[in-house]
PDB file of N, CA and C in Angstrom:
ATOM      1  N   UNK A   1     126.713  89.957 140.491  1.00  0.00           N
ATOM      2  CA  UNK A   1     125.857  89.384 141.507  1.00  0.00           C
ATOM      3  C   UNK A   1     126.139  89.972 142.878  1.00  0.00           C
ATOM      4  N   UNK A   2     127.440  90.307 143.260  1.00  0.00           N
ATOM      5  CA  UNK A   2     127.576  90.715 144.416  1.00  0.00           C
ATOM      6  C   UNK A   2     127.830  89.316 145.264  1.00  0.00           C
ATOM      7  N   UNK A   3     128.515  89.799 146.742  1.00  0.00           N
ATOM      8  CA  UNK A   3     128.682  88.575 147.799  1.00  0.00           C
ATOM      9  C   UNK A   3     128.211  89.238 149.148  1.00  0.00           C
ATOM     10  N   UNK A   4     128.055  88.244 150.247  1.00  0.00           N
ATOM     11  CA  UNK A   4     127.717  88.456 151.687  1.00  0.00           C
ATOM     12  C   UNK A   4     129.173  88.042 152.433  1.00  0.00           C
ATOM     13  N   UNK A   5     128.948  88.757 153.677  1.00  0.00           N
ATOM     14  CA  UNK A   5     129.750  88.256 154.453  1.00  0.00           C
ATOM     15  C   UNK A   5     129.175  88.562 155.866  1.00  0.00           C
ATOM     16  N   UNK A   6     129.825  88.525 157.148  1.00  0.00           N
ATOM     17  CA  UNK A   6     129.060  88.462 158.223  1.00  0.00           C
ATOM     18  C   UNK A   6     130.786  89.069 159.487  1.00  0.00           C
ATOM     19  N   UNK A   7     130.662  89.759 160.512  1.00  0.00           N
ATOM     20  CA  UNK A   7     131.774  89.408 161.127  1.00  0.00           C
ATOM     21  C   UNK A   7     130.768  89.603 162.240  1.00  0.00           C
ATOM     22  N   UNK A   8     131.750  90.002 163.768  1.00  0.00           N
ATOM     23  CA  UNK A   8     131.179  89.786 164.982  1.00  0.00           C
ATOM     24  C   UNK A   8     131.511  91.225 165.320  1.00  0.00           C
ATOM     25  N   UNK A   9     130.665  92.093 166.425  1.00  0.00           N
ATOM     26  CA  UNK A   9     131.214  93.435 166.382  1.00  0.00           C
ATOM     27  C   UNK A   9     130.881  93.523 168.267  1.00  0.00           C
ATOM     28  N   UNK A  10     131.525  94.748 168.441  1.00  0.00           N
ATOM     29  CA  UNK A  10     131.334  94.608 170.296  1.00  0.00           C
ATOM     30  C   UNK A  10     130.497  95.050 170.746  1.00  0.00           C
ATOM     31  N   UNK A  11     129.625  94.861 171.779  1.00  0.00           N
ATOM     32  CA  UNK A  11     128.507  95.391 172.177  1.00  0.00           C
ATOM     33  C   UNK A  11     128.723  97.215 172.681  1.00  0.00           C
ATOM     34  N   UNK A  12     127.628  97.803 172.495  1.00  0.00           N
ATOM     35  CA  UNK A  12     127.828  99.151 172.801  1.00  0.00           C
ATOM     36  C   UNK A  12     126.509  99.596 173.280  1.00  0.00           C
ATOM     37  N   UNK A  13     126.530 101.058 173.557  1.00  0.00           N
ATOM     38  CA  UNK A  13     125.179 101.692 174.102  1.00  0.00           C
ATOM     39  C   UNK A  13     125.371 103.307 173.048  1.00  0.00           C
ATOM     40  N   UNK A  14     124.130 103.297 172.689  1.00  0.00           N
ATOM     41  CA  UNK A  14     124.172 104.343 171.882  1.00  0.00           C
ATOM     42  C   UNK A  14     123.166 105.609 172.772  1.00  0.00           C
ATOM     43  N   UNK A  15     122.378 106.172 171.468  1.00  0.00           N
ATOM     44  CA  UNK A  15     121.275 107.551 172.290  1.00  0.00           C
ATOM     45  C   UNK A  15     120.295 107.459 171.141  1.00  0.00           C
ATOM     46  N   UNK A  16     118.834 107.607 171.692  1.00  0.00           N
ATOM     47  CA  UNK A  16     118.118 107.970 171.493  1.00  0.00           C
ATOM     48  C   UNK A  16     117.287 109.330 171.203  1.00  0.00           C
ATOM     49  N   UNK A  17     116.832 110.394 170.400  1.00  0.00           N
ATOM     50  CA  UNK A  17     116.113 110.923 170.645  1.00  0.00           C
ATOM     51  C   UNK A  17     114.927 111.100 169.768  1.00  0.00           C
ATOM     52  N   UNK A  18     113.215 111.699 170.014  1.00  0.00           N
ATOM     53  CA  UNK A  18     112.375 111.360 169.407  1.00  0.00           C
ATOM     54  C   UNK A  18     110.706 112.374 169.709  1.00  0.00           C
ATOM     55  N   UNK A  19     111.092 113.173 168.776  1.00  0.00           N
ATOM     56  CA  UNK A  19     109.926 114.253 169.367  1.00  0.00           C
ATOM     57  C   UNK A  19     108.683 113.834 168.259  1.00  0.00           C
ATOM     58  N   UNK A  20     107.554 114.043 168.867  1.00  0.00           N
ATOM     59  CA  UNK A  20     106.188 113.921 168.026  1.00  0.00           C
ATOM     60  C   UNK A  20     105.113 115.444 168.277  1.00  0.00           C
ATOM     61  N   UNK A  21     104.184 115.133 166.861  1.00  0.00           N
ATOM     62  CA  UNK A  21     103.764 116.619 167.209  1.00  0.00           C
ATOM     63  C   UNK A  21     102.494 116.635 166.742  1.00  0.00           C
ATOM     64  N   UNK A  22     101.433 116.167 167.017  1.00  0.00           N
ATOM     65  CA  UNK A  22      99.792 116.266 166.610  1.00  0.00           C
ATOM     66  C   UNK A  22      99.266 117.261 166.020  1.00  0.00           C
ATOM     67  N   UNK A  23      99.061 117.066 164.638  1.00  0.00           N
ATOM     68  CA  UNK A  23      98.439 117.861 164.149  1.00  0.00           C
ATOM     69  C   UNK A  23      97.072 118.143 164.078  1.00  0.00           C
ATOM     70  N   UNK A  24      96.262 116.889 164.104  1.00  0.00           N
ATOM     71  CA  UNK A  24      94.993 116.627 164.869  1.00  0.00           C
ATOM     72  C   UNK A  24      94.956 116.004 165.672  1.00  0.00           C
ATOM     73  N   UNK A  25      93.635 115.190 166.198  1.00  0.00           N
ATOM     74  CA  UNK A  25      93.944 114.394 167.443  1.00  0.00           C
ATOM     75  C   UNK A  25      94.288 112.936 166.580  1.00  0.00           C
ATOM     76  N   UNK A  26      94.179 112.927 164.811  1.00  0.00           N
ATOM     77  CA  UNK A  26      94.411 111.694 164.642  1.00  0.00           C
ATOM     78  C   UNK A  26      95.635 111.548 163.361  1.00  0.00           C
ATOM     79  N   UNK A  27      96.349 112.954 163.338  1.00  0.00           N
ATOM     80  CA  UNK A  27      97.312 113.280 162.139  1.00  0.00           C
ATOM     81  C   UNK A  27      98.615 113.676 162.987  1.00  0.00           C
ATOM     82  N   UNK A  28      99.696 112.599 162.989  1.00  0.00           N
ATOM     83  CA  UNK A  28     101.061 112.689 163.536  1.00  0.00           C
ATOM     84  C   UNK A  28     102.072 112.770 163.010  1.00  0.00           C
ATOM     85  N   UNK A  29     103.272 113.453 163.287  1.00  0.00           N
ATOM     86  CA  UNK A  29     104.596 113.342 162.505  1.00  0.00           C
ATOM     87  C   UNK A  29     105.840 113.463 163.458  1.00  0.00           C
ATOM     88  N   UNK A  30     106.533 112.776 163.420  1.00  0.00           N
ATOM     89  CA  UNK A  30     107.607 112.344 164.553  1.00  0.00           C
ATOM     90  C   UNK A  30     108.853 112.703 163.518  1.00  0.00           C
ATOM     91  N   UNK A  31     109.751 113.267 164.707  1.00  0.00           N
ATOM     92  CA  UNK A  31     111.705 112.678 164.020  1.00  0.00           C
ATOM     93  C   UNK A  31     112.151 111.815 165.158  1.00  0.00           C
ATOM     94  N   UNK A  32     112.764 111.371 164.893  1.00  0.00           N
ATOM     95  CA  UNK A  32     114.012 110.446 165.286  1.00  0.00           C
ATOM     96  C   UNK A  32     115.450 110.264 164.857  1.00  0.00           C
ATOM     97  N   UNK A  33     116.220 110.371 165.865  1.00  0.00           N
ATOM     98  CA  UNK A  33     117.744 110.330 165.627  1.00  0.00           C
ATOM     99  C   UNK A  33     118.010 109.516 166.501  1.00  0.00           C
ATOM    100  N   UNK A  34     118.755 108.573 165.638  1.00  0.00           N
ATOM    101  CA  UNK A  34     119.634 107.609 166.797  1.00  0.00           C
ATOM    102  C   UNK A  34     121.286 107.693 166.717  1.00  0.00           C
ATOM    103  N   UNK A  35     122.018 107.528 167.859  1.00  0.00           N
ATOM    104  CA  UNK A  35     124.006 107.628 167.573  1.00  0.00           C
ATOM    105  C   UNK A  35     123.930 106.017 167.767  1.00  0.00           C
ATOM    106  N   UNK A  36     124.388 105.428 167.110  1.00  0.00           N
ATOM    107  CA  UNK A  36     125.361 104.128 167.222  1.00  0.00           C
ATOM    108  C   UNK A  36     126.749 104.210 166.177  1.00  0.00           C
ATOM    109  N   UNK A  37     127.302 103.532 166.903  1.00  0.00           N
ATOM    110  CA  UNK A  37     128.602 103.422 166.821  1.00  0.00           C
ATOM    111  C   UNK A  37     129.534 102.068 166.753  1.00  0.00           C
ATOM    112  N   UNK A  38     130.082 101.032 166.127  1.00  0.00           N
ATOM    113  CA  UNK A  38     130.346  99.918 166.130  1.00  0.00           C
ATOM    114  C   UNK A  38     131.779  99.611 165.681  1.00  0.00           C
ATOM    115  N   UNK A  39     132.471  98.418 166.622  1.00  0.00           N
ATOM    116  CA  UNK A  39     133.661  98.375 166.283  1.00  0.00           C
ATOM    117  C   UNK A  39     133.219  96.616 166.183  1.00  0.00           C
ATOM    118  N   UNK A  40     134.428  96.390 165.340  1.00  0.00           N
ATOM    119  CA  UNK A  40     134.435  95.104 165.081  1.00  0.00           C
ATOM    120  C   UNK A  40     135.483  94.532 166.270  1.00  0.00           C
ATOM    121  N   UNK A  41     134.619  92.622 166.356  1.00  0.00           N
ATOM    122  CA  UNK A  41     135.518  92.503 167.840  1.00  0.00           C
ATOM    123  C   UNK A  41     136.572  91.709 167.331  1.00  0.00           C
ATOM    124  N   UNK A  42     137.377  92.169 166.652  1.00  0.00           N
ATOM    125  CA  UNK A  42     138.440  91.538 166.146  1.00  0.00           C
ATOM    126  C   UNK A  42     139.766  92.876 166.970  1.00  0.00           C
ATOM    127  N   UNK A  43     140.892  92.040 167.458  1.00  0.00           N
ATOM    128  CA  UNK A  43     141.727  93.314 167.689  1.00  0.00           C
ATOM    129  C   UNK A  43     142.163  94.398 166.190  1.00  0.00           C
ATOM    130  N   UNK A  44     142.399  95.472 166.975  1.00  0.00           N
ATOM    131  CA  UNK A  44     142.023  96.839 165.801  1.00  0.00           C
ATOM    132  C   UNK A  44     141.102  96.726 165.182  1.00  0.00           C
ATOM    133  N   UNK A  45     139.761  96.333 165.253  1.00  0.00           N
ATOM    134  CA  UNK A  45     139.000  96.356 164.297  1.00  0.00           C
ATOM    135  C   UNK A  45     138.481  97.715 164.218  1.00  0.00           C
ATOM    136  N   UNK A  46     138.190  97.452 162.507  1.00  0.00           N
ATOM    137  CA  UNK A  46     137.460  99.021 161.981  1.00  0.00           C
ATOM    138  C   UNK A  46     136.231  99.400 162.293  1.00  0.00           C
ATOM    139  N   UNK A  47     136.031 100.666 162.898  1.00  0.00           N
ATOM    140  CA  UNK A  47     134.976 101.318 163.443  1.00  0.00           C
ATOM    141  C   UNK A  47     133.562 101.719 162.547  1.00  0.00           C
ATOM    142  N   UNK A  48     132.835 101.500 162.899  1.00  0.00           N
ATOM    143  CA  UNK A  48     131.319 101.623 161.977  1.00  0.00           C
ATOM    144  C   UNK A  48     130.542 102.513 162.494  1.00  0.00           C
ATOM    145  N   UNK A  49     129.885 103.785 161.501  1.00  0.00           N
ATOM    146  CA  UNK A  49     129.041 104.602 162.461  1.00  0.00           C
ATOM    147  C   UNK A  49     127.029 103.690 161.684  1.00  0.00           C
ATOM    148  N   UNK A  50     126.919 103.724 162.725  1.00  0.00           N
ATOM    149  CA  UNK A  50     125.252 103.387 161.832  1.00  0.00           C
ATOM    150  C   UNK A  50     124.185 104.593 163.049  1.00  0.00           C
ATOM    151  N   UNK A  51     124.389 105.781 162.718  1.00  0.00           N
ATOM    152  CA  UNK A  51     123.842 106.883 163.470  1.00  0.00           C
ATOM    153  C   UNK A  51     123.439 106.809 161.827  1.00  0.00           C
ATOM    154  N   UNK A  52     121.451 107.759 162.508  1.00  0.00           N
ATOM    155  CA  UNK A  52     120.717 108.221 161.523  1.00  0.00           C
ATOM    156  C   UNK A  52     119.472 108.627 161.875  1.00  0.00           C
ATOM    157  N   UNK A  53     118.964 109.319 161.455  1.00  0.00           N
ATOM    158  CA  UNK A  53     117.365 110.415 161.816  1.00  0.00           C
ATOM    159  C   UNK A  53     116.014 109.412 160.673  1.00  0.00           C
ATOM    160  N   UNK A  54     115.192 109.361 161.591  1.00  0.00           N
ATOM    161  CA  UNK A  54     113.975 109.256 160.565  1.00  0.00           C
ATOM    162  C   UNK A  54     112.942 109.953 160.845  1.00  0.00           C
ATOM    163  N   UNK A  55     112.006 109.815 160.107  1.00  0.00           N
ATOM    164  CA  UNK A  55     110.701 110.993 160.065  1.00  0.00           C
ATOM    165  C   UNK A  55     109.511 110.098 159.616  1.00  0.00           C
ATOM    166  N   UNK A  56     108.199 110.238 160.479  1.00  0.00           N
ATOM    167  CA  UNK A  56     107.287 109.514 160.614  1.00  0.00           C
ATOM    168  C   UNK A  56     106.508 109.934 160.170  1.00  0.00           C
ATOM    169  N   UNK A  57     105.159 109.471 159.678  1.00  0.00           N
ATOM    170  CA  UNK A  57     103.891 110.378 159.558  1.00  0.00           C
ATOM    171  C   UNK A  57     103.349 109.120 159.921  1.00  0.00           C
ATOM    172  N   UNK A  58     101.735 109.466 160.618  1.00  0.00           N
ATOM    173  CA  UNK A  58     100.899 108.331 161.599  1.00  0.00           C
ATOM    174  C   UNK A  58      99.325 108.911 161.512  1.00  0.00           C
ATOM    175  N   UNK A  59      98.818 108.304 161.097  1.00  0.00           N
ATOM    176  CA  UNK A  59      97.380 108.359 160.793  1.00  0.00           C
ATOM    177  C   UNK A  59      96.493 107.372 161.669  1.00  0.00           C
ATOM    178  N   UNK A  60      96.082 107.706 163.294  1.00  0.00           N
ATOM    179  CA  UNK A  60      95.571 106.871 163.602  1.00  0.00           C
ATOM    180  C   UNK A  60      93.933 107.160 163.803  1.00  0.00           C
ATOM    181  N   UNK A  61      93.625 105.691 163.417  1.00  0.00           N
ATOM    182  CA  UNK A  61      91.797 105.492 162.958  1.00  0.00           C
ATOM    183  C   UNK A  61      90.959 105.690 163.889  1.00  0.00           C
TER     184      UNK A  61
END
């Protein structure tokens, strides 16, 4: 079955970046990369990366 758990982690500031590129005036495709980075707010707590790229496609009517 598996279990949950939950802790508390410290606030941070990460980066953004995010280019788009028209292929028509109504056919789009974007990337995106974001850095985050997370520590738990417990003293020594273990560090978490949740950095990751996505890729869009956008069809607007």
């Amino acid at each position: 079955m598996g279990y949950a758990y939950s802790f508390l982690m410290s606030a941070n500031t990460g980066a953004v970046i995010e280019a788009a590129y028209g292929f028509t005036p109504h056919l789009w495709l974007s990337v995106r990369a974001e850095s985050e980075k997370y520590q738990q707010d417990v003293p020594y707590g273990k560090f978490y990366n949740g950095s990751h790229v996505g890729v869009n496609f956008a069809y607007q009517f």
